[in-house]
PDB file of N, CA and C in Angstrom:
ATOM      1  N   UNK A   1      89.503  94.663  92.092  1.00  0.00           N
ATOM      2  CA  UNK A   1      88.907  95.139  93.316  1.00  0.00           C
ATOM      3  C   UNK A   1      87.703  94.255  93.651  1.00  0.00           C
ATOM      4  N   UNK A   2      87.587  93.499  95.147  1.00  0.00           N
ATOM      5  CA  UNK A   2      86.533  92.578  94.974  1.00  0.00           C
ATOM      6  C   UNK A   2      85.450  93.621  94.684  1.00  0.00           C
ATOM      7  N   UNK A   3      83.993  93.051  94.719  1.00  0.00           N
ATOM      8  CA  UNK A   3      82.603  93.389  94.324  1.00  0.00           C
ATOM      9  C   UNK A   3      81.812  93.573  95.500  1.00  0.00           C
ATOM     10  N   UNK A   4      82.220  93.149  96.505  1.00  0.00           N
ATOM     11  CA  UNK A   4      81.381  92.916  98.130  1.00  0.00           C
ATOM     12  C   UNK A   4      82.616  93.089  99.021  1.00  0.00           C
ATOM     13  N   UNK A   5      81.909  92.975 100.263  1.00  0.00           N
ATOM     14  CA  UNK A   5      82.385  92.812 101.698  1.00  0.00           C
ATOM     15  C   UNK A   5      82.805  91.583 101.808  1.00  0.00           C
ATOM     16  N   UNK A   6      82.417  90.901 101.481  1.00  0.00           N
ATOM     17  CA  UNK A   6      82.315  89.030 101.818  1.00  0.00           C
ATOM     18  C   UNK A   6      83.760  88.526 101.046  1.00  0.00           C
ATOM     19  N   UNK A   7      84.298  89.105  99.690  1.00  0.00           N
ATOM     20  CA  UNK A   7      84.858  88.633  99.155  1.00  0.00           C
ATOM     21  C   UNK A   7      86.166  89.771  99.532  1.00  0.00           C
ATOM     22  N   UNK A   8      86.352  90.232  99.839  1.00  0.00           N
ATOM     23  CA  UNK A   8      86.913  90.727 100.869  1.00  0.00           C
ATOM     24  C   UNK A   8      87.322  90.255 101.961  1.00  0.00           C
ATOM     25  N   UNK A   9      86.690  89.957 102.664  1.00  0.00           N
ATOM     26  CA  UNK A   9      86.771  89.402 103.853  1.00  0.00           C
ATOM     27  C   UNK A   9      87.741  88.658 103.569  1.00  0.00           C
ATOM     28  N   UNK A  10      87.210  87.424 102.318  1.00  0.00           N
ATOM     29  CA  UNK A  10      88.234  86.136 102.207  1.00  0.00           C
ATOM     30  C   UNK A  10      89.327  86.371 101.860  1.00  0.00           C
ATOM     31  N   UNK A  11      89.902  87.640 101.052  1.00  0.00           N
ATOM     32  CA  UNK A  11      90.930  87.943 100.773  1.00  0.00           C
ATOM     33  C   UNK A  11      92.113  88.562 101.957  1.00  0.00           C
ATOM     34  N   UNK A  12      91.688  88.619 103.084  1.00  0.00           N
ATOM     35  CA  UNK A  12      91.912  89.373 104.581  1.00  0.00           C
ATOM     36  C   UNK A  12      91.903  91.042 103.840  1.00  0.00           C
ATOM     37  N   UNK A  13      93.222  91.433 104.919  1.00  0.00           N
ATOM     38  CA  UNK A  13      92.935  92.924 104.866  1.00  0.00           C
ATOM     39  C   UNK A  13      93.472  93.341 104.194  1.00  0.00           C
ATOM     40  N   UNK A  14      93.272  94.524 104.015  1.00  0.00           N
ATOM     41  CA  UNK A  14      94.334  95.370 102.478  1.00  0.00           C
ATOM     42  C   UNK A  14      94.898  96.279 102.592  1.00  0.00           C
ATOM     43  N   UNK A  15      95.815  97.217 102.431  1.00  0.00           N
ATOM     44  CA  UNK A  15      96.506  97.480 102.664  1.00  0.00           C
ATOM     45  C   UNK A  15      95.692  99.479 102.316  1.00  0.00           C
ATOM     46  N   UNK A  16      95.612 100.117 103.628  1.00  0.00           N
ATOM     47  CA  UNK A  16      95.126 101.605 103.202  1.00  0.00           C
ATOM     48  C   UNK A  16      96.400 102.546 102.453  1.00  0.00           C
ATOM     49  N   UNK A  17      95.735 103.268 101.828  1.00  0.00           N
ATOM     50  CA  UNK A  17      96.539 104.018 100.509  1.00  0.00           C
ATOM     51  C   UNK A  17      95.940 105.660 100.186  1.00  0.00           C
ATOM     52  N   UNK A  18      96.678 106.293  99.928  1.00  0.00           N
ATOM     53  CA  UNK A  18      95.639 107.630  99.126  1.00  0.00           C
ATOM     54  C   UNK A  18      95.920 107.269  97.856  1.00  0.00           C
ATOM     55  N   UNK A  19      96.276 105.987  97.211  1.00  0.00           N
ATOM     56  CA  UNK A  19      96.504 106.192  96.128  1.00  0.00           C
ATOM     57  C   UNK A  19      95.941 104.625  95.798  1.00  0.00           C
ATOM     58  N   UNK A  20      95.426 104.385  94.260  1.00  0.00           N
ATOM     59  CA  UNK A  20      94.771 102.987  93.523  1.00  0.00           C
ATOM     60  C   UNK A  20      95.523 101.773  93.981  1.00  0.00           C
ATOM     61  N   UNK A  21      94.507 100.843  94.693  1.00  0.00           N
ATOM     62  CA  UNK A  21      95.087  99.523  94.693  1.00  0.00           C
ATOM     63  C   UNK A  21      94.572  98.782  93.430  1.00  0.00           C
ATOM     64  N   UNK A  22      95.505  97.356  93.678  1.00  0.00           N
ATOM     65  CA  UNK A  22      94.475  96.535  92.615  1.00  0.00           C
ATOM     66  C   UNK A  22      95.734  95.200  93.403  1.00  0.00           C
ATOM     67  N   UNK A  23      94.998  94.180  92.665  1.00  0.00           N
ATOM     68  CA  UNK A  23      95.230  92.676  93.247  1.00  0.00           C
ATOM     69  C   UNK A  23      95.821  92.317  92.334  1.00  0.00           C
ATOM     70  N   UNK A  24      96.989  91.859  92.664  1.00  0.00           N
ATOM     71  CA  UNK A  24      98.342  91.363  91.771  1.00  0.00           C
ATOM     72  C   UNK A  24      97.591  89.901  91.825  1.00  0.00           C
ATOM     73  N   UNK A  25      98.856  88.797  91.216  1.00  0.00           N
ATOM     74  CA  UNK A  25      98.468  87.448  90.618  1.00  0.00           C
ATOM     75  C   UNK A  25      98.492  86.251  91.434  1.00  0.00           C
ATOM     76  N   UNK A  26      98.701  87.152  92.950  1.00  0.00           N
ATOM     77  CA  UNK A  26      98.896  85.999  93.648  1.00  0.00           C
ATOM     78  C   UNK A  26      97.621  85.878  94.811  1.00  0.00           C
ATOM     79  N   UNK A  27      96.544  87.585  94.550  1.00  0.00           N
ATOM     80  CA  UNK A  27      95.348  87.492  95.325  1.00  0.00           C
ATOM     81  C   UNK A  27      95.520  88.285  96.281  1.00  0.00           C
ATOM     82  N   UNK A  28      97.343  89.095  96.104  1.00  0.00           N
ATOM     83  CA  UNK A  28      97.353  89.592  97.225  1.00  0.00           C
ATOM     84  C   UNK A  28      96.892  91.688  96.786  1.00  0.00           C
ATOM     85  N   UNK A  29      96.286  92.512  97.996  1.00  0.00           N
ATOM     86  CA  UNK A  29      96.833  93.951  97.598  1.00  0.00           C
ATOM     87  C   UNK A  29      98.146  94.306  97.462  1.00  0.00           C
ATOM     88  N   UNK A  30      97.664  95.457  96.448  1.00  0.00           N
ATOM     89  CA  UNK A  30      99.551  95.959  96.283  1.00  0.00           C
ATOM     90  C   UNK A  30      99.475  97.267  96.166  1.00  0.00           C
ATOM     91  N   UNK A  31      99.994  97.950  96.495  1.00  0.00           N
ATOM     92  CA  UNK A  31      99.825  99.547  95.940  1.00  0.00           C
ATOM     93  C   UNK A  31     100.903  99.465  94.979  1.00  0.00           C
ATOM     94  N   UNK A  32     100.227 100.435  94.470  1.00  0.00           N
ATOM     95  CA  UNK A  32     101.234 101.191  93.044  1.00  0.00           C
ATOM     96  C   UNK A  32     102.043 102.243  93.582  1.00  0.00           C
ATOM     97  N   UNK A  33     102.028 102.903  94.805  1.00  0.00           N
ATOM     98  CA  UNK A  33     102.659 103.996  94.955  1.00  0.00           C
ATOM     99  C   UNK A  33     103.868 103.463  95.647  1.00  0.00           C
ATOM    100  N   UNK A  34     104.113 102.103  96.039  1.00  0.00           N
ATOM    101  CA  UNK A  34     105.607 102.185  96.651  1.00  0.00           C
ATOM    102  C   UNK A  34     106.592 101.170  95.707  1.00  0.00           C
ATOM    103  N   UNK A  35     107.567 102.005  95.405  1.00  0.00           N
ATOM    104  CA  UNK A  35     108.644 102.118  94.473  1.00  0.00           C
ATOM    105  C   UNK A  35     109.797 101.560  94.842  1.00  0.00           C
ATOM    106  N   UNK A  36     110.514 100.532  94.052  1.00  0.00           N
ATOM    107  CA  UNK A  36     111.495  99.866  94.683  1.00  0.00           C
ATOM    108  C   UNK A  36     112.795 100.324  95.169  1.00  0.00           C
ATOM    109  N   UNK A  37     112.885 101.795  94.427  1.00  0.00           N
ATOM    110  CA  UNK A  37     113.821 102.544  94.648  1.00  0.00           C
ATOM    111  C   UNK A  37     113.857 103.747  95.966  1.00  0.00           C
ATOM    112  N   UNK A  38     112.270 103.610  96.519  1.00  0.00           N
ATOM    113  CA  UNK A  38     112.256 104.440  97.487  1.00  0.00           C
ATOM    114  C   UNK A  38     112.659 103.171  98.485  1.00  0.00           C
ATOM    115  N   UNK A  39     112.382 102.159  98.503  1.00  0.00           N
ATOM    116  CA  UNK A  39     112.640 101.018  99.558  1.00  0.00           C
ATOM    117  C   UNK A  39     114.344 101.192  99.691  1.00  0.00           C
ATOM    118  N   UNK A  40     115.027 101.077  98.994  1.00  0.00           N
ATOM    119  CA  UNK A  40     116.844 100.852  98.881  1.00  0.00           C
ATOM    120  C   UNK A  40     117.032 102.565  99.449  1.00  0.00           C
ATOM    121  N   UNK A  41     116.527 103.183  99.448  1.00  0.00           N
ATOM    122  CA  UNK A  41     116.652 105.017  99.797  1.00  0.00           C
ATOM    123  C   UNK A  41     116.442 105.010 101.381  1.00  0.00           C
ATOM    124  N   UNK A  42     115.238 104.227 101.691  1.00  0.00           N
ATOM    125  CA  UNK A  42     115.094 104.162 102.672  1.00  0.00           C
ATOM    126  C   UNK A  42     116.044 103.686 103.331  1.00  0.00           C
ATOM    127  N   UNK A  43     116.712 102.455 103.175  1.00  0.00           N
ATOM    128  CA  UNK A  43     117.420 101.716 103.368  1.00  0.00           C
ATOM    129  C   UNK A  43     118.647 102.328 103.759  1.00  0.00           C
ATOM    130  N   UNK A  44     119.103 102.643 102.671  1.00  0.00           N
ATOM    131  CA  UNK A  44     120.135 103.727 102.958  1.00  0.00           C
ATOM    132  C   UNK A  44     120.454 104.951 103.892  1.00  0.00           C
ATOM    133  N   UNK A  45     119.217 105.635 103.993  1.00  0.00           N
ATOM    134  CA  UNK A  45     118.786 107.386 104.084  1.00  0.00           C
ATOM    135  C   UNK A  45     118.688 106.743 105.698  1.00  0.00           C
ATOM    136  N   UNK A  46     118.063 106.130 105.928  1.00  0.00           N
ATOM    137  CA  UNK A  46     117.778 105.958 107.655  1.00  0.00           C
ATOM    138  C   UNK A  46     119.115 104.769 108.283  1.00  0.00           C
ATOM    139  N   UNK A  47     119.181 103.973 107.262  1.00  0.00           N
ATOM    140  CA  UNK A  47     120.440 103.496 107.730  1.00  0.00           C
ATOM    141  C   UNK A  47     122.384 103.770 108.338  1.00  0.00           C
ATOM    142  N   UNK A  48     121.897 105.187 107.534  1.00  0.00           N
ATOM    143  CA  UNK A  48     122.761 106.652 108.238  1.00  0.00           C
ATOM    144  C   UNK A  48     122.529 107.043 109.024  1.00  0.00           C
ATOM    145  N   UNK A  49     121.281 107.681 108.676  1.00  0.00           N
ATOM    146  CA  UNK A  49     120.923 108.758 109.716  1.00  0.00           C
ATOM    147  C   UNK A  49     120.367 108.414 111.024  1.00  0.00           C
ATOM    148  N   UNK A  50     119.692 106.952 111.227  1.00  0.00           N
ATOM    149  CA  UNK A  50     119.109 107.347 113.034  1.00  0.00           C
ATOM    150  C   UNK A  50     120.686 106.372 113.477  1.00  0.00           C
ATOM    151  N   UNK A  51     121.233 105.685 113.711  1.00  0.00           N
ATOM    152  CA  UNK A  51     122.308 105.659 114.570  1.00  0.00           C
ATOM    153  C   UNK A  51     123.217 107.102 115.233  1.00  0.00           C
ATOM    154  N   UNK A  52     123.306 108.112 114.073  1.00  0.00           N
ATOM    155  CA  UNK A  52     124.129 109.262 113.878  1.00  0.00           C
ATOM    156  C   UNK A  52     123.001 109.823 115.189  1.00  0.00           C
ATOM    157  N   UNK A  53     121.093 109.905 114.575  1.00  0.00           N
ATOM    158  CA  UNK A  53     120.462 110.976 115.103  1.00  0.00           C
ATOM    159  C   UNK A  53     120.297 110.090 116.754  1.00  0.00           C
ATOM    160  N   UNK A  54     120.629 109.300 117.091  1.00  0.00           N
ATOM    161  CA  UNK A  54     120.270 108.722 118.223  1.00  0.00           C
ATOM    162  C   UNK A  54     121.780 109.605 119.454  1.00  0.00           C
ATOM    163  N   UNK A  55     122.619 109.649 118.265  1.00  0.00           N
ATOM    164  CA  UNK A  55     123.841 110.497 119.680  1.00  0.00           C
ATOM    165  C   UNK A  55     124.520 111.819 119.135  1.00  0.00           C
ATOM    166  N   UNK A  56     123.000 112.749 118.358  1.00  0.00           N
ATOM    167  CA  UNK A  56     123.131 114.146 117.790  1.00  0.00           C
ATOM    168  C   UNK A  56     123.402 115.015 119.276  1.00  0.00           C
ATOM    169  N   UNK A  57     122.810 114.676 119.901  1.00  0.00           N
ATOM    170  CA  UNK A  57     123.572 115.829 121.267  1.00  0.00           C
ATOM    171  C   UNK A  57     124.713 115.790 121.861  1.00  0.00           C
ATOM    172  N   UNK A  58     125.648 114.561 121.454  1.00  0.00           N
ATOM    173  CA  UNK A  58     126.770 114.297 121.748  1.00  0.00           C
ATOM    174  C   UNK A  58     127.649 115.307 120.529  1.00  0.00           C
ATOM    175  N   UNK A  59     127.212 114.539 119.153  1.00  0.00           N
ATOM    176  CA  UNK A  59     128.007 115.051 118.176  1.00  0.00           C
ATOM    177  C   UNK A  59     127.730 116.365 118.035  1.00  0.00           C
ATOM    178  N   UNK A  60     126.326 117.067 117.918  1.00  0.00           N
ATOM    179  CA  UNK A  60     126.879 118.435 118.061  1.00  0.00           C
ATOM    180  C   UNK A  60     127.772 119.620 119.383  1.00  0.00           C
ATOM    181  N   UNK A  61     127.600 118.592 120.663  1.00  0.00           N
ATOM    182  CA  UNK A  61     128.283 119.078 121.731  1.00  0.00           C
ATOM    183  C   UNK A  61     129.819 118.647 121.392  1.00  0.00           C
ATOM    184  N   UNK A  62     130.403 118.266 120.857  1.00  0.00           N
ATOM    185  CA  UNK A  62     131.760 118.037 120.203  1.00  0.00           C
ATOM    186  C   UNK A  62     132.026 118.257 118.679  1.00  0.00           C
ATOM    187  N   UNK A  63     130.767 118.725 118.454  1.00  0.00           N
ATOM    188  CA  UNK A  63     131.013 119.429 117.050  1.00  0.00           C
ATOM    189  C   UNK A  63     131.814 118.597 116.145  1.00  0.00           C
ATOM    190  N   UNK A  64     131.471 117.494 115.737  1.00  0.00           N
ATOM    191  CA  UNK A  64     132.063 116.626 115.054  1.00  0.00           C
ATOM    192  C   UNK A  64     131.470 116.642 113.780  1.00  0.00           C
ATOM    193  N   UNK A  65     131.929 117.200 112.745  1.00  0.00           N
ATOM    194  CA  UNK A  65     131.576 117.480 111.690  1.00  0.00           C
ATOM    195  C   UNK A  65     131.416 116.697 110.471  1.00  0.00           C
ATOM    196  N   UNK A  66     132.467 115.429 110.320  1.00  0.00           N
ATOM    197  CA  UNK A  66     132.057 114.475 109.482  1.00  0.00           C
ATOM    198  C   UNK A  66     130.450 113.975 110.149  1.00  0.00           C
ATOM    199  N   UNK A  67     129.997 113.446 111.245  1.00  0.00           N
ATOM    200  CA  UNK A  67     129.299 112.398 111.721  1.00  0.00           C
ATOM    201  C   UNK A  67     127.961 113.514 111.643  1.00  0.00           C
ATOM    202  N   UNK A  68     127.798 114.931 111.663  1.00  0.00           N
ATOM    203  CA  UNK A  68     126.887 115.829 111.410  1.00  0.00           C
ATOM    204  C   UNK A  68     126.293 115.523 109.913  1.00  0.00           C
ATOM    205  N   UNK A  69     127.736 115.603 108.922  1.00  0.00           N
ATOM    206  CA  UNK A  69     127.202 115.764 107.454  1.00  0.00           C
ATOM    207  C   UNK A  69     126.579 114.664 107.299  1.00  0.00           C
ATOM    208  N   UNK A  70     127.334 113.540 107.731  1.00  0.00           N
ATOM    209  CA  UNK A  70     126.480 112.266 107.537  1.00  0.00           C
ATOM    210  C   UNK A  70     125.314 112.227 108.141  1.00  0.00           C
ATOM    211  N   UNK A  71     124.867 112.274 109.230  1.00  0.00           N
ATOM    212  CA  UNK A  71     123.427 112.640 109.467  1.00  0.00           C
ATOM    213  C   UNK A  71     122.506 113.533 108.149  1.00  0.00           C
ATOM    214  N   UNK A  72     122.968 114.518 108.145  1.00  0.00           N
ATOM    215  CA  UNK A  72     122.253 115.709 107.211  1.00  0.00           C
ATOM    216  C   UNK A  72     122.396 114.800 105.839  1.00  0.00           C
ATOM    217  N   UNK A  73     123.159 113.658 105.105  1.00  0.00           N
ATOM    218  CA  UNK A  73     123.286 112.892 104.178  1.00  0.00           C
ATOM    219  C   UNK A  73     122.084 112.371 104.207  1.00  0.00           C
ATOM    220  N   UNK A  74     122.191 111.233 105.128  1.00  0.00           N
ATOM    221  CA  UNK A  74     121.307 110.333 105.748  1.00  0.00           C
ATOM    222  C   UNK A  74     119.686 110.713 105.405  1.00  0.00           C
ATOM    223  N   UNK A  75     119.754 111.819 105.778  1.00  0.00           N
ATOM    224  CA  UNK A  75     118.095 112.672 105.853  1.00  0.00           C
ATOM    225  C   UNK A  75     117.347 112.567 104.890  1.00  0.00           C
ATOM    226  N   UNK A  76     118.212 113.975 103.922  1.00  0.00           N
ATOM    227  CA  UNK A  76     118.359 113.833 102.625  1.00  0.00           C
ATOM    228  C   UNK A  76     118.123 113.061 101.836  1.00  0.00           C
ATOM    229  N   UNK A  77     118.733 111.792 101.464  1.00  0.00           N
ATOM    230  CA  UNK A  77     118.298 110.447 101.252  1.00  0.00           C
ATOM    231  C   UNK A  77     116.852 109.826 101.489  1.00  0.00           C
ATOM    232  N   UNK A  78     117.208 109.450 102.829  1.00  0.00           N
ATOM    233  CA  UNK A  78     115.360 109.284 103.310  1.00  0.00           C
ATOM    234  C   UNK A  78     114.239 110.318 102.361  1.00  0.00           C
ATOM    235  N   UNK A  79     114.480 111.500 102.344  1.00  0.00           N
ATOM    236  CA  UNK A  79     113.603 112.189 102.127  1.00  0.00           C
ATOM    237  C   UNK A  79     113.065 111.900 100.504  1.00  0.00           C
ATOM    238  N   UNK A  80     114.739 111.704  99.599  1.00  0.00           N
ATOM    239  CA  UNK A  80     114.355 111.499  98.334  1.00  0.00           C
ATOM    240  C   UNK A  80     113.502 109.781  98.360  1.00  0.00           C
ATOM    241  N   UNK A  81     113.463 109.436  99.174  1.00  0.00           N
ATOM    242  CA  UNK A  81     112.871 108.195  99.263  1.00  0.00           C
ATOM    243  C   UNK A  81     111.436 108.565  99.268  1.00  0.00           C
ATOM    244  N   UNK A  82     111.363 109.571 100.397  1.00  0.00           N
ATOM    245  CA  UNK A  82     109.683 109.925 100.313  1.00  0.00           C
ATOM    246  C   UNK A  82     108.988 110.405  99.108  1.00  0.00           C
ATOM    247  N   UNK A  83     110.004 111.366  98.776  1.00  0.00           N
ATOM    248  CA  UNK A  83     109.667 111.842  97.415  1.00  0.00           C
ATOM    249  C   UNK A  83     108.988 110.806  95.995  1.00  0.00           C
ATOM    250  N   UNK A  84     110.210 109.905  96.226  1.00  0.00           N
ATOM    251  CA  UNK A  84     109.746 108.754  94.838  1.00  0.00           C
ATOM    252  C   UNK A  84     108.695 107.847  95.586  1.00  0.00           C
ATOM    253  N   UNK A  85     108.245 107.829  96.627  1.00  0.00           N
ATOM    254  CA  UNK A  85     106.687 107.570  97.185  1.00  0.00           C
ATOM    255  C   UNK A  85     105.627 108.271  96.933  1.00  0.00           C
ATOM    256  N   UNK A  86     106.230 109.193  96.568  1.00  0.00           N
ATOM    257  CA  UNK A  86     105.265 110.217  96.494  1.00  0.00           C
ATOM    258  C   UNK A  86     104.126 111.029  98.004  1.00  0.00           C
ATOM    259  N   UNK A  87     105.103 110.594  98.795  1.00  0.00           N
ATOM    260  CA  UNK A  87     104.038 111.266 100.197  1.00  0.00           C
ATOM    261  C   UNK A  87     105.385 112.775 100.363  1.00  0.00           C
ATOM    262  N   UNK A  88     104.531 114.095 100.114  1.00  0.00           N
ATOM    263  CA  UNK A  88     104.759 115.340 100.029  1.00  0.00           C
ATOM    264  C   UNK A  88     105.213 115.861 101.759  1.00  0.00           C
ATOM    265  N   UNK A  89     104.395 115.250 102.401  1.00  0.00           N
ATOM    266  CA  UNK A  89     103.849 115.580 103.380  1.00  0.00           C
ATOM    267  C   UNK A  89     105.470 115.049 104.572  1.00  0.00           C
ATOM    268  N   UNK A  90     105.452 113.197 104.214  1.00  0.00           N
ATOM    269  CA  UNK A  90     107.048 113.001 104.828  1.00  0.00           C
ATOM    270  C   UNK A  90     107.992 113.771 104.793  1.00  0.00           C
ATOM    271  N   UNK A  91     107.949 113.798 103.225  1.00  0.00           N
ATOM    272  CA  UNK A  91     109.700 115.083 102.856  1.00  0.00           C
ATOM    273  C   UNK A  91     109.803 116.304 103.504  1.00  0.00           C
ATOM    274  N   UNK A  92     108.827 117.095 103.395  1.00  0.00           N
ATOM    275  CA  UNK A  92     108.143 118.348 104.273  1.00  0.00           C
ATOM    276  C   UNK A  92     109.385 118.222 105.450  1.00  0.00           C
ATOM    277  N   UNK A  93     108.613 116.877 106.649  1.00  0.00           N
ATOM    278  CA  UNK A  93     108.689 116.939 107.941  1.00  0.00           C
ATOM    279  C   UNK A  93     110.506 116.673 107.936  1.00  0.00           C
ATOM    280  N   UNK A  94     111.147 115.764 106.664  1.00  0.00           N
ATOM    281  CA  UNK A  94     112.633 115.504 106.913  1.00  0.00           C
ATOM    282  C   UNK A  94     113.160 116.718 106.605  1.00  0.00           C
ATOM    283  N   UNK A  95     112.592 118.388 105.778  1.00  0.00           N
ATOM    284  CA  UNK A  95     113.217 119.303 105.085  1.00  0.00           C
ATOM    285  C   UNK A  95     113.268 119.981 106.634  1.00  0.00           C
ATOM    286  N   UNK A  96     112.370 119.777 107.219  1.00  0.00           N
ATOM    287  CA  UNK A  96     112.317 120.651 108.866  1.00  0.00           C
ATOM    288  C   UNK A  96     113.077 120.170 109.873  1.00  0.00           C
ATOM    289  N   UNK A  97     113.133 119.078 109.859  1.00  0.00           N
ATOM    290  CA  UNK A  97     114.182 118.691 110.948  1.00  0.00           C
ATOM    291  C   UNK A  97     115.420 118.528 110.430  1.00  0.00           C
ATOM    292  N   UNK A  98     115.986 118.726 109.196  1.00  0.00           N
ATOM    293  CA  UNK A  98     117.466 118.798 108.719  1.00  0.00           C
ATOM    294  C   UNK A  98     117.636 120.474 108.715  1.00  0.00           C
ATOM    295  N   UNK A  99     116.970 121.130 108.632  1.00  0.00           N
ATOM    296  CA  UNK A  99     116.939 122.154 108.859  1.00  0.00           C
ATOM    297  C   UNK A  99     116.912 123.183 110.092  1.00  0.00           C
ATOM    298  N   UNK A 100     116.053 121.955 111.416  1.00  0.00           N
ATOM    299  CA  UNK A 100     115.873 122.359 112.886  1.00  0.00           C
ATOM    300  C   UNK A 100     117.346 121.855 112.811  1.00  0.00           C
ATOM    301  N   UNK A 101     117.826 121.053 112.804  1.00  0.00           N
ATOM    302  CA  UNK A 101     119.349 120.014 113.616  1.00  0.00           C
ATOM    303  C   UNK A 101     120.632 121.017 112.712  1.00  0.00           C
ATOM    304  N   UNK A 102     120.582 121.756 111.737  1.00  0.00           N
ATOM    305  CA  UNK A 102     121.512 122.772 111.505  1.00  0.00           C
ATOM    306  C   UNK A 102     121.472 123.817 112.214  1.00  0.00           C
ATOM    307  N   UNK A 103     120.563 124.439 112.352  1.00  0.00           N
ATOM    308  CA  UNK A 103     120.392 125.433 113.435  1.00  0.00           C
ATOM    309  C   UNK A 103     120.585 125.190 114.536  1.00  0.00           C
ATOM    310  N   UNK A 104     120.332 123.433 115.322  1.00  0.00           N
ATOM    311  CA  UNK A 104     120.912 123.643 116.218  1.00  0.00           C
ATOM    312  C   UNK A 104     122.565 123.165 116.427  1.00  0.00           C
ATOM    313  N   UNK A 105     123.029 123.213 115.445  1.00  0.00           N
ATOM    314  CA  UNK A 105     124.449 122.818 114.791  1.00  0.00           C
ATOM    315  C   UNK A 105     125.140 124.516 115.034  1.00  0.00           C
ATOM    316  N   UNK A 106     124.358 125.047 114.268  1.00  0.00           N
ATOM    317  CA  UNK A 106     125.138 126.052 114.274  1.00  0.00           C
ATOM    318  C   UNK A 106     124.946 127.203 115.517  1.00  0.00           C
ATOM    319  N   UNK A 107     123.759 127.513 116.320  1.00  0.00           N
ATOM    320  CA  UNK A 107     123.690 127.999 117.304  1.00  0.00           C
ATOM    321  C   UNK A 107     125.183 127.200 117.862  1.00  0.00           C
ATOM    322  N   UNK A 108     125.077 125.853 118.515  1.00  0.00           N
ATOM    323  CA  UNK A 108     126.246 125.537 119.137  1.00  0.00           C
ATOM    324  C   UNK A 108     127.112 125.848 118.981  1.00  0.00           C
ATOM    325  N   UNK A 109     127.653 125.974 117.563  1.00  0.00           N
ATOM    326  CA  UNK A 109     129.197 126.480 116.918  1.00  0.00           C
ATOM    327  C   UNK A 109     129.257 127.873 117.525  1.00  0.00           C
ATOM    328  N   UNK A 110     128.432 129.058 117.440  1.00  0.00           N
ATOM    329  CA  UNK A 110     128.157 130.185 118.129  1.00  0.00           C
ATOM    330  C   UNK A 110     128.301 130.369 118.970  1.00  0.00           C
ATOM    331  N   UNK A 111     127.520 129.597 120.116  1.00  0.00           N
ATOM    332  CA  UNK A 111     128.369 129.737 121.857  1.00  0.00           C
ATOM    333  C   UNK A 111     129.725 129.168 122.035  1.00  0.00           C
ATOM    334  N   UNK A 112     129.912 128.153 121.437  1.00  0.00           N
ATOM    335  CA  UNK A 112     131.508 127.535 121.342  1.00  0.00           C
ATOM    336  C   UNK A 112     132.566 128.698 121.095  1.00  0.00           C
ATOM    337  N   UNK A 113     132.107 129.644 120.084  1.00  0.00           N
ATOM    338  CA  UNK A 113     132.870 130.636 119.731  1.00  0.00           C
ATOM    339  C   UNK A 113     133.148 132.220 120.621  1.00  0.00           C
ATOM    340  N   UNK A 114     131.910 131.633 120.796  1.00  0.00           N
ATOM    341  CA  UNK A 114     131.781 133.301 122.724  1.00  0.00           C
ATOM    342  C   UNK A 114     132.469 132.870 123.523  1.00  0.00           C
ATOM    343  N   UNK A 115     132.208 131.759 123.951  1.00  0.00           N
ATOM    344  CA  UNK A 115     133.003 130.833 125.313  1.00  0.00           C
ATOM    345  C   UNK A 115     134.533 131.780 124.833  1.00  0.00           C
ATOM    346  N   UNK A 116     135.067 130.705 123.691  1.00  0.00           N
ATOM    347  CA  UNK A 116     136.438 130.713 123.293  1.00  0.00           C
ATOM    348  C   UNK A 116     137.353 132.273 123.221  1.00  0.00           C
ATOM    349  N   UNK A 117     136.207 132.653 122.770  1.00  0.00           N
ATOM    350  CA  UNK A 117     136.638 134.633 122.630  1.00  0.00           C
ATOM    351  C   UNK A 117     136.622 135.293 124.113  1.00  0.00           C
ATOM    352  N   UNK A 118     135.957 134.676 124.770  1.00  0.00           N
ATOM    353  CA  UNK A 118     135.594 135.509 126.220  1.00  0.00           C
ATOM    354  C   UNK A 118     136.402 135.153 127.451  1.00  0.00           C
ATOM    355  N   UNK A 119     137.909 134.143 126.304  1.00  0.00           N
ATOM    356  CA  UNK A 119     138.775 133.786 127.256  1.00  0.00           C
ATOM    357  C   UNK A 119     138.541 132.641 128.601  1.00  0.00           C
ATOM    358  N   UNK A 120     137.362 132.188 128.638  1.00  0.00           N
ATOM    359  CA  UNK A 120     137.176 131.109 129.769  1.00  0.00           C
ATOM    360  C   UNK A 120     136.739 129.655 129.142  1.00  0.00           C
ATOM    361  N   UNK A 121     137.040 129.463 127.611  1.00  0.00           N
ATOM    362  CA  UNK A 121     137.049 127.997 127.373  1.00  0.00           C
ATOM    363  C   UNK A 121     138.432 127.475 127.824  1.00  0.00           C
ATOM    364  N   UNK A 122     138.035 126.388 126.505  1.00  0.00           N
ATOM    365  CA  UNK A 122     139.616 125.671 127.311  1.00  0.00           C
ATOM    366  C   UNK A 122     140.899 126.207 126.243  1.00  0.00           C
ATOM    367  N   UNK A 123     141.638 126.453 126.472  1.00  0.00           N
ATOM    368  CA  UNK A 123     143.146 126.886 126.172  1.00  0.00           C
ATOM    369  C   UNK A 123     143.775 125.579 124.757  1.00  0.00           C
TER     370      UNK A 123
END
């Protein structure tokens, strides 16, 4: 950790953290809290899920159920990513919105099913 401002400076900026930095061998900051395995999670977990979450009002208006789970996969993933980051606070927000996007999964399945019973869907 430099000793001053000045030596600092020369090093540029560093990288903010709630958690211990220290200066690897090349001069540069590094945190300790990000994990190579949350990087490939990430990778994965969002590499599912936002294409899927970008046309969720389509797929749940056609109720397409593989391309749902995979979203809700996708999440999941991400989230265990946050987890082995250790930020509590990310996973939280992915446990709520996999949780908002089922509900609104399944509300839909619900009116789909009134429509259908009440005789004026489609045949």
């Amino acid at each position: 950790m430099p000793s001053n401002y000045a030596e600092a400076s020369i090093r540029g900026p560093t990288i903010s953290s709630h958690t211990e930095t220290e200066v690897n061998k090349s001069g540069r900051w590094q945190t300790e809290s990000v994990h190579p395995l949350s990087t490939v999670l990430f990778l994965a977990g969002y590499g599912l899920a936002l294409p899927l979450a970008a046309r969720l009002s389509a797929i749940i208006a056609t109720r397409q159920r593989l391309a749902f789970a995979g979203h809700q996969v996708g999440v999941v993933v991400a989230l265990i990513g946050w987890l082995a980051r250790g930020s509590i606070v990310m996973a939280l927000l992915h446990v709520v919105w996999a949780v908002a996007a089922r509900i609104w999964y399944a509300s839909s399945e619900r009116r789909a099913r009134s429509v259908t019973a009440a005789g004026t869907g489609p045949r």
